[in-house]
C-alpha atoms as a PDB file:
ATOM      1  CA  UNK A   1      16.639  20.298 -31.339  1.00  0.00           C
ATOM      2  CA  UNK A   2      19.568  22.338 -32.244  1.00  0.00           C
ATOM      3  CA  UNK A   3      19.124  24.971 -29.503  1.00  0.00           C
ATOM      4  CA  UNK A   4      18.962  21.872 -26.895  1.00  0.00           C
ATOM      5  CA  UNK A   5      22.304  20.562 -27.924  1.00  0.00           C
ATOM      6  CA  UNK A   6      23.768  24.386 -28.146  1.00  0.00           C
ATOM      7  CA  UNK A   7      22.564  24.864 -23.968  1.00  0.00           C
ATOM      8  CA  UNK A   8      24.459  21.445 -23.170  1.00  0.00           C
ATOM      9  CA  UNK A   9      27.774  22.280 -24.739  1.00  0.00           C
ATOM     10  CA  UNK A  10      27.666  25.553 -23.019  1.00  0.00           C
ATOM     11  CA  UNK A  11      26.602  24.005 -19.619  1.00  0.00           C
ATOM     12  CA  UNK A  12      29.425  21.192 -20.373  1.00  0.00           C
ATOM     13  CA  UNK A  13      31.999  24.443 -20.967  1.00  0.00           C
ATOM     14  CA  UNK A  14      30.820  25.986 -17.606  1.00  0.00           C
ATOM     15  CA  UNK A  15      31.764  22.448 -16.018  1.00  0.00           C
ATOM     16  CA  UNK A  16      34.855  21.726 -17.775  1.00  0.00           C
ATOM     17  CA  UNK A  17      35.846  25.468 -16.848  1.00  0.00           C
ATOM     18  CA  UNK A  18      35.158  24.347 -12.784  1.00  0.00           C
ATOM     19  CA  UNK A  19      36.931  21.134 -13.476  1.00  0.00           C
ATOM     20  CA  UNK A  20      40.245  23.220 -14.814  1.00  0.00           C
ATOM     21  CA  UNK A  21      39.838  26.024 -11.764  1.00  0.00           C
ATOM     22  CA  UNK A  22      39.474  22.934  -9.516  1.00  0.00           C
ATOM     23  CA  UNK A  23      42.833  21.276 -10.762  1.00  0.00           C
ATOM     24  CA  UNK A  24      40.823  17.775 -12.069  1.00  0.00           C
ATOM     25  CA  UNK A  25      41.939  18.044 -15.749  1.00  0.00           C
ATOM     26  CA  UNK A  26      40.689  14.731 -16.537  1.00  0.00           C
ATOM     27  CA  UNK A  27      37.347  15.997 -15.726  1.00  0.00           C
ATOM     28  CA  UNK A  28      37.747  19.103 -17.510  1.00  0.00           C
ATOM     29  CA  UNK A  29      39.137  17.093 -20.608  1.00  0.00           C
ATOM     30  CA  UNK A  30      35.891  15.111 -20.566  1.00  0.00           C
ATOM     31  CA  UNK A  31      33.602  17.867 -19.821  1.00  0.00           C
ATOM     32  CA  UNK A  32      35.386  19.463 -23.068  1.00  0.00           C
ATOM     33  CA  UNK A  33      35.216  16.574 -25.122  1.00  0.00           C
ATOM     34  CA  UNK A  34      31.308  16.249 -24.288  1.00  0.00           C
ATOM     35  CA  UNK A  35      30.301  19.915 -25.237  1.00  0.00           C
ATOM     36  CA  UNK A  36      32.116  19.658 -28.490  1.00  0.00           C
ATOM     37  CA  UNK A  37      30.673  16.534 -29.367  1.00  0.00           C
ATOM     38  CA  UNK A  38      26.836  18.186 -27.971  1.00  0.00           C
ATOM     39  CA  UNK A  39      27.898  21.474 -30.722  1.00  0.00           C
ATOM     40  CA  UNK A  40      29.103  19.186 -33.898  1.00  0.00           C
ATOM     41  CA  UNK A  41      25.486  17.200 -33.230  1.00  0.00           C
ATOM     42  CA  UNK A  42      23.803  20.952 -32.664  1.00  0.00           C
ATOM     43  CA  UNK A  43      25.421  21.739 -36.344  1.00  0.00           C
ATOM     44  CA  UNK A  44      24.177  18.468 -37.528  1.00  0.00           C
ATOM     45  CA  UNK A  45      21.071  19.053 -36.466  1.00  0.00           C
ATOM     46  CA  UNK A  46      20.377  22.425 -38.120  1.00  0.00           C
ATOM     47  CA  UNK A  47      22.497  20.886 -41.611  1.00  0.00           C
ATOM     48  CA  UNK A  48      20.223  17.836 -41.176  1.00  0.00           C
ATOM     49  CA  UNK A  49      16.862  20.411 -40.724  1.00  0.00           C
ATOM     50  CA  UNK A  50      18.146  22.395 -44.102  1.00  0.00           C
ATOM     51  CA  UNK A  51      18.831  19.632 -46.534  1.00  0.00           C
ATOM     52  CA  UNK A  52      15.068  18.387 -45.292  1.00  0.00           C
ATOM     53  CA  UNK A  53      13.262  21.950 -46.006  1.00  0.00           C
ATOM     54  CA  UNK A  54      15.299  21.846 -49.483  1.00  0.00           C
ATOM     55  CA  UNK A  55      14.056  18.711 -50.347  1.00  0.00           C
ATOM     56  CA  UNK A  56      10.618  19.829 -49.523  1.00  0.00           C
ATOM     57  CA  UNK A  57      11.434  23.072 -52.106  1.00  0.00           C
ATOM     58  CA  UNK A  58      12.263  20.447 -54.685  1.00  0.00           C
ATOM     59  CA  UNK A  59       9.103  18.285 -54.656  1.00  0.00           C
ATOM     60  CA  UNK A  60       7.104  21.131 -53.839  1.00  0.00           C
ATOM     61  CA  UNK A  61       8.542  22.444 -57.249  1.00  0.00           C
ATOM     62  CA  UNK A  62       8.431  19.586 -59.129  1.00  0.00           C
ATOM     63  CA  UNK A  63      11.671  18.450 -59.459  1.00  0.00           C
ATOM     64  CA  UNK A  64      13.754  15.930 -58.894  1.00  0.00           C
ATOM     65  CA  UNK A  65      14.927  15.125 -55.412  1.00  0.00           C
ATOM     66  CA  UNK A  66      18.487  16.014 -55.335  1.00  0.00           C
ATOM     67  CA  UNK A  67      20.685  14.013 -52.947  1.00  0.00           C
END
């Protein structure tokens, strides 16, 4: 899921970098807004991915299910 997101904020950065060389900087100011918001949910993703394998470790283990 991660890797998805990461390949749309790159192809939004290749459009917002048209949109600047093409003198539309609204366009490139949304095209830069969308990849950034497309890499924050790519880091979510793999953040959201670790804290569920480490709460597999922890019943897998035994323990208590930390939060």
């Amino acid at each position: 899921m991660e890797r998805t997101f990461q390949a749309v904020a790159v192809i939004f950065a290749a459009i917002a970098a048209y949109f600047w060389w093409d003198g539309n900087k609204d366009g490139a100011f949304i095209a830069a807004v969308l990849g950034c918001l497309s890499f924050f949910l790519s880091v979510r993703a793999q953040v959201n991915e670790r804290n569920r394998l480490r709460s597999a470790e922890a019943e897998a283990e035994g323990g208590e299910k930390s939060e």
